[in-house]
PDB file of N, CA and C in Angstrom:
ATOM      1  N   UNK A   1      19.404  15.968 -20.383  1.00  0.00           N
ATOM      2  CA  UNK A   1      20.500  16.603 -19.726  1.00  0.00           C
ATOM      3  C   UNK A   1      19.940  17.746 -18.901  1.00  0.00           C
ATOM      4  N   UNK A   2      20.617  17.903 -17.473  1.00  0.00           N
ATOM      5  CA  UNK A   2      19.877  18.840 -16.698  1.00  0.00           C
ATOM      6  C   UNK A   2      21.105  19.815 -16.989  1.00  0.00           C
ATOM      7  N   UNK A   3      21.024  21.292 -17.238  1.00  0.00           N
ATOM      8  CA  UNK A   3      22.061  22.200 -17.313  1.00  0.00           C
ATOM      9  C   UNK A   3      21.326  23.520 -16.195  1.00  0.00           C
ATOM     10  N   UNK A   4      22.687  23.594 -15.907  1.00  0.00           N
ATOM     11  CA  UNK A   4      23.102  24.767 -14.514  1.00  0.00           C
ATOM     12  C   UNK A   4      24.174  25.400 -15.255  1.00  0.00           C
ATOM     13  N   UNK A   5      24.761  26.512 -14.455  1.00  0.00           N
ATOM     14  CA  UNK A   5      25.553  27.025 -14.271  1.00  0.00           C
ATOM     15  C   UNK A   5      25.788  28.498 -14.332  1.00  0.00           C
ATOM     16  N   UNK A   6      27.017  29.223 -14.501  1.00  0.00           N
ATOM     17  CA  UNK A   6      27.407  30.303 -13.949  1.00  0.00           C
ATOM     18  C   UNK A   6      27.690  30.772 -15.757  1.00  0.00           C
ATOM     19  N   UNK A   7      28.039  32.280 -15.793  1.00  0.00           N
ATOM     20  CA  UNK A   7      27.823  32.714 -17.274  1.00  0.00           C
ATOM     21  C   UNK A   7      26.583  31.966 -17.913  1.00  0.00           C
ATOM     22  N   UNK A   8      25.118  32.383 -17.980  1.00  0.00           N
ATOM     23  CA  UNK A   8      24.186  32.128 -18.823  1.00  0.00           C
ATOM     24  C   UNK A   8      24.109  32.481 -20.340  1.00  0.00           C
ATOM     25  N   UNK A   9      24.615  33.856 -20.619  1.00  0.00           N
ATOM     26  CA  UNK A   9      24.901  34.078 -21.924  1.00  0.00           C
ATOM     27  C   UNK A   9      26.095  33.390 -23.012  1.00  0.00           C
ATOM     28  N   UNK A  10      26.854  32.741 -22.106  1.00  0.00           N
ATOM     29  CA  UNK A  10      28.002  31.611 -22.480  1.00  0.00           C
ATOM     30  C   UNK A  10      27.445  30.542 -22.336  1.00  0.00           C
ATOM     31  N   UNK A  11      28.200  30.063 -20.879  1.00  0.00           N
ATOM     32  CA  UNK A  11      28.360  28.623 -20.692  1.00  0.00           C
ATOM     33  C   UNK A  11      27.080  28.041 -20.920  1.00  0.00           C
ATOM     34  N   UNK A  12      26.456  28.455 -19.973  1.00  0.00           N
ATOM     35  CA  UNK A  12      25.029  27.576 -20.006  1.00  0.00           C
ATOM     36  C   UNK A  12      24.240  27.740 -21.041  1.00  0.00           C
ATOM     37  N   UNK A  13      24.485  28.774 -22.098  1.00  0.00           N
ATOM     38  CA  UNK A  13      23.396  28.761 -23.661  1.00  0.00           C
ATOM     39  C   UNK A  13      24.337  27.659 -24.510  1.00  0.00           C
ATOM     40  N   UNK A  14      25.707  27.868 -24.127  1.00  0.00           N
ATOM     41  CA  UNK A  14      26.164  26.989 -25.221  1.00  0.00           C
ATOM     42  C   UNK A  14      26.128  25.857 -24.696  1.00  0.00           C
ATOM     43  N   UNK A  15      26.172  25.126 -23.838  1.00  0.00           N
ATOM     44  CA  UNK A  15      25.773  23.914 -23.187  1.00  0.00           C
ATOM     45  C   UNK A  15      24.430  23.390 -23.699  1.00  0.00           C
ATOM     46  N   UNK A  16      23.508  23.969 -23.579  1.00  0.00           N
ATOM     47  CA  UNK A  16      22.073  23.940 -23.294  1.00  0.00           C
ATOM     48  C   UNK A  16      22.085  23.571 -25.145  1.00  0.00           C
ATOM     49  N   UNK A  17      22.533  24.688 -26.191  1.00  0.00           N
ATOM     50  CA  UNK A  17      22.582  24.168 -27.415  1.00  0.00           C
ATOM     51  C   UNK A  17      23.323  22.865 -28.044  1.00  0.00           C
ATOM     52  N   UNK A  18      23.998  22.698 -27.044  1.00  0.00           N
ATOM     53  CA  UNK A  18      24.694  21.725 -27.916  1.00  0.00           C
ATOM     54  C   UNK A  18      23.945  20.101 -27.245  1.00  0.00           C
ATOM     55  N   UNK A  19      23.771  20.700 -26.102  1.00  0.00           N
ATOM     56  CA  UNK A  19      22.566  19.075 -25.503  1.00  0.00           C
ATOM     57  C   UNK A  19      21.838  18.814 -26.530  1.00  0.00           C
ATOM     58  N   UNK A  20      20.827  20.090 -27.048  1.00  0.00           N
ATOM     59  CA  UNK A  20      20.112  19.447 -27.929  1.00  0.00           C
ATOM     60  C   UNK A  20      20.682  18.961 -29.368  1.00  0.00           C
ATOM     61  N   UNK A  21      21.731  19.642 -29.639  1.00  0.00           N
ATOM     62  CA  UNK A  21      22.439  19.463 -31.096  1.00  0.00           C
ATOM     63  C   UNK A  21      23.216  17.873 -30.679  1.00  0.00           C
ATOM     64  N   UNK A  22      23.213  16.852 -29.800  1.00  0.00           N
ATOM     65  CA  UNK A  22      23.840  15.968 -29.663  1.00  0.00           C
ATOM     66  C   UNK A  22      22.852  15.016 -29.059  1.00  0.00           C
ATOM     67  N   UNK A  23      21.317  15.243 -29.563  1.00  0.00           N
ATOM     68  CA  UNK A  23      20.331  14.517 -29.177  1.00  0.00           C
ATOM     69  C   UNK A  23      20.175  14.154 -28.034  1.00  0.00           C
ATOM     70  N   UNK A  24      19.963  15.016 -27.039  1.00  0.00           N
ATOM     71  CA  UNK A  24      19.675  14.795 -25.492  1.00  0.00           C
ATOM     72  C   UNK A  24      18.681  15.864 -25.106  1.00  0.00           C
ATOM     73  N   UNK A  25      17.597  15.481 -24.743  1.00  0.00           N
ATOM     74  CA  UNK A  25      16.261  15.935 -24.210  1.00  0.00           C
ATOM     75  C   UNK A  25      16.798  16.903 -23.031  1.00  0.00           C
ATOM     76  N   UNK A  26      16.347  17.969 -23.033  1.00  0.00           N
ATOM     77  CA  UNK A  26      16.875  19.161 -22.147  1.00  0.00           C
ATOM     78  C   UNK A  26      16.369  19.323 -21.243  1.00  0.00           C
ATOM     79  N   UNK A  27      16.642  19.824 -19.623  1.00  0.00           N
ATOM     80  CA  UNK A  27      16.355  20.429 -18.719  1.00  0.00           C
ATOM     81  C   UNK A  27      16.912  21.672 -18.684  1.00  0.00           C
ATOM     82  N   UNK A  28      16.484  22.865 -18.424  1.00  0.00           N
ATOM     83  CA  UNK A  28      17.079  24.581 -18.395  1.00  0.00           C
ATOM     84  C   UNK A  28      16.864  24.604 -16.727  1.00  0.00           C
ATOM     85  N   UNK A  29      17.611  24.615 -15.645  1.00  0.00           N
ATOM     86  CA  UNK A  29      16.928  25.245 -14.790  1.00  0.00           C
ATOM     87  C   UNK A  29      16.963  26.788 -14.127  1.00  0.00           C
ATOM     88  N   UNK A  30      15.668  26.800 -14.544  1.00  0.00           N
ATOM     89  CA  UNK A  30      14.935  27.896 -14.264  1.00  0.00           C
ATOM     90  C   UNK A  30      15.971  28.853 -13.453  1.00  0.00           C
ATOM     91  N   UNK A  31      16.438  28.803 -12.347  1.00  0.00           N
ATOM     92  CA  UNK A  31      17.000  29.161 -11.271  1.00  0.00           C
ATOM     93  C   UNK A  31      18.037  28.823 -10.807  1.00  0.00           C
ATOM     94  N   UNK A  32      18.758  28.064 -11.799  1.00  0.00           N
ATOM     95  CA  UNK A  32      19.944  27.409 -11.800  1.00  0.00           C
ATOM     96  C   UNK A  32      20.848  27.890 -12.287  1.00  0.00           C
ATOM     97  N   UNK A  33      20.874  28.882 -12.971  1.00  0.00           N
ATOM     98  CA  UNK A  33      22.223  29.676 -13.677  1.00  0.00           C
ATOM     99  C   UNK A  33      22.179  31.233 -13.816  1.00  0.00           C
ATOM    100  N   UNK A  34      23.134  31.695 -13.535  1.00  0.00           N
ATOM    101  CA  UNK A  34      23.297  33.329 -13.168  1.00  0.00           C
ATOM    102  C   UNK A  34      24.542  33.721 -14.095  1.00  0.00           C
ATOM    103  N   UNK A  35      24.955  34.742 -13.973  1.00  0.00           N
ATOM    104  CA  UNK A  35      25.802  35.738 -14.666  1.00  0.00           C
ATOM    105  C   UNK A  35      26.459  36.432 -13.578  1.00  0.00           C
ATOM    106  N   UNK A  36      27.561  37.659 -14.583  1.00  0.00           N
ATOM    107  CA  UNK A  36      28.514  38.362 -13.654  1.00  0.00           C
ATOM    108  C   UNK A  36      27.211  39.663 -13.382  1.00  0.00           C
ATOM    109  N   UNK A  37      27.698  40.116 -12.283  1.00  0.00           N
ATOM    110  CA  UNK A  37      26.644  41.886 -12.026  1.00  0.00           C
ATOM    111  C   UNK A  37      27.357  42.846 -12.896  1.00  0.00           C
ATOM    112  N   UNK A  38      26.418  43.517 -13.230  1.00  0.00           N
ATOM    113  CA  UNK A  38      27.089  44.307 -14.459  1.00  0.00           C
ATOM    114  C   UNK A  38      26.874  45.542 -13.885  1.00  0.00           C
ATOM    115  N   UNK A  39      27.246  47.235 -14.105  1.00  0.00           N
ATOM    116  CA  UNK A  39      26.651  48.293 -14.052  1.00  0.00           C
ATOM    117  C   UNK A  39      24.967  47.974 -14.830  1.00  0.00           C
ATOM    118  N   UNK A  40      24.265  49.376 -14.210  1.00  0.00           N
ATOM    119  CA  UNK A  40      23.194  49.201 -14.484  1.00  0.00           C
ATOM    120  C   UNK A  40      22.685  49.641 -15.996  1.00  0.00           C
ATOM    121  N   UNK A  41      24.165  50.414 -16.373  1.00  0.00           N
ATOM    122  CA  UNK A  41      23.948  50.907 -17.931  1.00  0.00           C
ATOM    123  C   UNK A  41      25.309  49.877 -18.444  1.00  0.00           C
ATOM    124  N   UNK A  42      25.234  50.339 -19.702  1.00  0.00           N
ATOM    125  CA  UNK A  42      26.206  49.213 -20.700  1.00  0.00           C
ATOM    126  C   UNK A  42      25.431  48.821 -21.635  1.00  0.00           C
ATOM    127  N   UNK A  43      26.004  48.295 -22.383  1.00  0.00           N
ATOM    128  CA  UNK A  43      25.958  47.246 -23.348  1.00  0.00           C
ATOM    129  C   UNK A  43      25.086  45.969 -23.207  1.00  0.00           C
ATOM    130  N   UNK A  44      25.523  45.235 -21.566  1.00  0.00           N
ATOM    131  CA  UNK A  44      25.017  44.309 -21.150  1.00  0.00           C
ATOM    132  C   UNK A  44      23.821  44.366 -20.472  1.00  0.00           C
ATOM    133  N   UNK A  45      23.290  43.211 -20.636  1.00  0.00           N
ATOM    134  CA  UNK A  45      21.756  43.217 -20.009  1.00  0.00           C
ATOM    135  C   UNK A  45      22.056  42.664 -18.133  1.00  0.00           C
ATOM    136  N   UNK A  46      21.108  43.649 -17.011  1.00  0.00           N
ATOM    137  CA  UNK A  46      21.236  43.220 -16.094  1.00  0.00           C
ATOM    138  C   UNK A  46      21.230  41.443 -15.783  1.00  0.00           C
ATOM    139  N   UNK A  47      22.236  41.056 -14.669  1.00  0.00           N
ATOM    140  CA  UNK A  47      21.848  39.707 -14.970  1.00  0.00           C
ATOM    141  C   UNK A  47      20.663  39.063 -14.760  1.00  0.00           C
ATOM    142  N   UNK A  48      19.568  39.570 -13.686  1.00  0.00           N
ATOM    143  CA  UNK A  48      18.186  39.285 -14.204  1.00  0.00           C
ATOM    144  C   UNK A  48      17.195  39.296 -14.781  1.00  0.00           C
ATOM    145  N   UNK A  49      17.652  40.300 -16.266  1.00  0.00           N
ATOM    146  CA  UNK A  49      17.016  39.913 -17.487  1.00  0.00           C
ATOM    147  C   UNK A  49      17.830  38.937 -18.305  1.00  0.00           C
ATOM    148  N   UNK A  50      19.198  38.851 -18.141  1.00  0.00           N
ATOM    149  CA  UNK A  50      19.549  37.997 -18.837  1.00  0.00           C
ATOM    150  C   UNK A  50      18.983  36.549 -18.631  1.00  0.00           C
ATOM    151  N   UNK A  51      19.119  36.514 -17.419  1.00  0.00           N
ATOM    152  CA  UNK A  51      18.618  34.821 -16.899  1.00  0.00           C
ATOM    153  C   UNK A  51      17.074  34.862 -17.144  1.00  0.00           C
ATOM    154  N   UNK A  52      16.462  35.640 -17.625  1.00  0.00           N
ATOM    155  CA  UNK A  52      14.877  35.518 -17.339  1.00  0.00           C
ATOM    156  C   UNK A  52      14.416  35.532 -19.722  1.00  0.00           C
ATOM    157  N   UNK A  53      15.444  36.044 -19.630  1.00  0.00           N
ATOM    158  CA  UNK A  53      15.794  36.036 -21.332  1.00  0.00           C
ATOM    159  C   UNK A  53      16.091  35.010 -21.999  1.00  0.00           C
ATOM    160  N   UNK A  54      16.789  34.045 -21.325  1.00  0.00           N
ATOM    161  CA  UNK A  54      17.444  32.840 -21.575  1.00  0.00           C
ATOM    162  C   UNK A  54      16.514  31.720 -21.332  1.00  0.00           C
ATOM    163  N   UNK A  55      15.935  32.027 -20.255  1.00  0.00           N
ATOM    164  CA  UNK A  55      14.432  31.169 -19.684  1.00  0.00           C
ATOM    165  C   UNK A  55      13.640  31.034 -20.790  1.00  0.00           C
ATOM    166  N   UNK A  56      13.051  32.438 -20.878  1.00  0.00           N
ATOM    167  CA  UNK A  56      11.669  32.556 -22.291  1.00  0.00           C
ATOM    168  C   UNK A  56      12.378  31.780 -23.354  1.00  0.00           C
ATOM    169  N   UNK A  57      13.156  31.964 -24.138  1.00  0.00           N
ATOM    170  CA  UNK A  57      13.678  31.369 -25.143  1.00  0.00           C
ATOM    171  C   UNK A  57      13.736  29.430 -25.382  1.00  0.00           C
ATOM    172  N   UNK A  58      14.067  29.309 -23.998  1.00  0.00           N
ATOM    173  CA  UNK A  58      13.606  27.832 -23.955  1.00  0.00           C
ATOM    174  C   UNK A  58      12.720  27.514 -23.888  1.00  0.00           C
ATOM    175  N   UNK A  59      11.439  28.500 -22.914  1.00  0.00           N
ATOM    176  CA  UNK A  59      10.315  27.879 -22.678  1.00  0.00           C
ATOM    177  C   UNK A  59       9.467  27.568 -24.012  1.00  0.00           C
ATOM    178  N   UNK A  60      10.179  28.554 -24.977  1.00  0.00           N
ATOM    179  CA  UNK A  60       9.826  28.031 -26.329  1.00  0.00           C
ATOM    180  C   UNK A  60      10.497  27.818 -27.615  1.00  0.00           C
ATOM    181  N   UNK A  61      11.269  27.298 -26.946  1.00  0.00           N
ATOM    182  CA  UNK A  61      12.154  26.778 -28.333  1.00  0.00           C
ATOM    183  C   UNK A  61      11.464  24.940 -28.867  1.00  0.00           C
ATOM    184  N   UNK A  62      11.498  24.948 -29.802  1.00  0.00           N
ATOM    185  CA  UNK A  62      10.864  23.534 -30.599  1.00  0.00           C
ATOM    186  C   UNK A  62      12.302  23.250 -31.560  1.00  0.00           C
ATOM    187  N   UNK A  63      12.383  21.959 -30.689  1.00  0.00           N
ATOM    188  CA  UNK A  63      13.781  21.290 -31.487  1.00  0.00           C
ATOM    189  C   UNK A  63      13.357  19.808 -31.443  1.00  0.00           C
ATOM    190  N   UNK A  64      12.815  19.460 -33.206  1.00  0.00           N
ATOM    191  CA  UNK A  64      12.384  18.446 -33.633  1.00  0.00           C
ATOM    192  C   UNK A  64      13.330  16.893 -32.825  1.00  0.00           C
ATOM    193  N   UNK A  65      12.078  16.202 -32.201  1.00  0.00           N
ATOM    194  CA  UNK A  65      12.461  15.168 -31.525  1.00  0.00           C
ATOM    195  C   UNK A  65      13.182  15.295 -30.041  1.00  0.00           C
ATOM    196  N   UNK A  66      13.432  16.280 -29.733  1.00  0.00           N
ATOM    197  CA  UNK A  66      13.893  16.469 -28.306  1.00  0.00           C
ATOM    198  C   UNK A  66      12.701  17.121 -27.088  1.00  0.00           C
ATOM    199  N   UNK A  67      12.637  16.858 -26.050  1.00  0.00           N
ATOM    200  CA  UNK A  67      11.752  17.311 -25.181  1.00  0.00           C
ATOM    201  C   UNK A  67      12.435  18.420 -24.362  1.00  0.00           C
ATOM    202  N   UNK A  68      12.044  19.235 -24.339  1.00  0.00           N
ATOM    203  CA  UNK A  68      12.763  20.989 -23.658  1.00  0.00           C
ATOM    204  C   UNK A  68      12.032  21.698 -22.512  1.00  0.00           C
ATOM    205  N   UNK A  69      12.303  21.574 -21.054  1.00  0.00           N
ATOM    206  CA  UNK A  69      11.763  21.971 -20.194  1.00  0.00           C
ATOM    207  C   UNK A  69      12.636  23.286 -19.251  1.00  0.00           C
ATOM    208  N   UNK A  70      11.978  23.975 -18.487  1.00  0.00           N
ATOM    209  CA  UNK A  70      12.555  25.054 -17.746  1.00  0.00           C
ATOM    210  C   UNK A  70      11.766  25.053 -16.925  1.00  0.00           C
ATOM    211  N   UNK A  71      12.259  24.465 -16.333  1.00  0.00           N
ATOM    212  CA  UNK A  71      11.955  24.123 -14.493  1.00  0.00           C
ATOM    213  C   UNK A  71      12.652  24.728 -12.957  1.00  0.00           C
ATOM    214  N   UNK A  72      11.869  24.663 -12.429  1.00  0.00           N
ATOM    215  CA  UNK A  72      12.662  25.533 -10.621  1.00  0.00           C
ATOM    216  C   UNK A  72      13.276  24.054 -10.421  1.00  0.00           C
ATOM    217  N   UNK A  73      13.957  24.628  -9.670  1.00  0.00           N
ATOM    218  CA  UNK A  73      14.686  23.598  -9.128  1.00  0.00           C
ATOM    219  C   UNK A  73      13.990  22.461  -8.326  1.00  0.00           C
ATOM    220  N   UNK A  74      13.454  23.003  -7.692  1.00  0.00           N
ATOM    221  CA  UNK A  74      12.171  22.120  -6.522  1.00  0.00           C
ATOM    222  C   UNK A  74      11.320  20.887  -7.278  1.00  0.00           C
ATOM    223  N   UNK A  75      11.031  20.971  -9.096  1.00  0.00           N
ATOM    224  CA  UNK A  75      10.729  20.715  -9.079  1.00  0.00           C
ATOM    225  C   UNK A  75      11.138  19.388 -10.751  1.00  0.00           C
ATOM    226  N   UNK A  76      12.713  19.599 -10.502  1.00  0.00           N
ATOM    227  CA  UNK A  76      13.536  18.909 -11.440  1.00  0.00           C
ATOM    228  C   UNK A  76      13.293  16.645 -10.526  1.00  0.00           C
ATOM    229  N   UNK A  77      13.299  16.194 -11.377  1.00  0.00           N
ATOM    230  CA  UNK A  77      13.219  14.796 -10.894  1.00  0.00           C
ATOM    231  C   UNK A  77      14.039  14.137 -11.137  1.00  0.00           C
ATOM    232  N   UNK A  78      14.933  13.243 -10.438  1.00  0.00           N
ATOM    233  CA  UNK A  78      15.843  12.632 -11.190  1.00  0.00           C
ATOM    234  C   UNK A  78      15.383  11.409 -11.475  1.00  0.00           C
ATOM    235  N   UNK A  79      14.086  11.034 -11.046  1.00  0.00           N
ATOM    236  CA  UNK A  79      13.856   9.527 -10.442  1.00  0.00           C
ATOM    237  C   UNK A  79      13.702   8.963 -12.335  1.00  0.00           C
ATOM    238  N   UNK A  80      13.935   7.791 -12.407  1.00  0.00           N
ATOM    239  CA  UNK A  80      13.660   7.230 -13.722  1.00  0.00           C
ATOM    240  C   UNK A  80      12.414   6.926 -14.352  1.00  0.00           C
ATOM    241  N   UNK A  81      12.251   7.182 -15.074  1.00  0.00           N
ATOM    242  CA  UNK A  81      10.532   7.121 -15.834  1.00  0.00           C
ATOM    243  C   UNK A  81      10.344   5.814 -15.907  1.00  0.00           C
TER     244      UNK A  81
END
């Protein structure tokens, strides 16, 4: 499953978890999903640590039997193996 989208700390983490929790080999892209702009203080993390937070975490997450990548966009494939 290739996952995008808008809210990274939502949509796209809970997406992204449940691909793998429903046995589907993951794509994160890299550059594919953003957040709201926040003030620069708060609670919340700017949205380009969030998206760069969300990245690392996949680049190493190990979820027995699934394959987990975080890729640029440029360089996602759709073509069939």
């Amino acid at each position: 499953m290739v996952v995008t989208g808008f809210a990274t700390e939502i949509c796209v983490e809970t997406t992204a978890r449940q691909a793998l929790s429903h046995r589907y080999d993951l794509v994160l892209v890299a550059d594919g999903h953003t957040t709201s702009v926040r003030p620069d203080h708060g609670e919340y993390a700017a949205p380009e640590r969030s998206i760069a937070h969300h990245n690392e975490i996949y680049r190493h997450l190990d979820f027995p039997g699934r394959t987990i990548r975080v890729l640029p966009a440029p360089e996602v494939n759709f073509a069939a193996a």
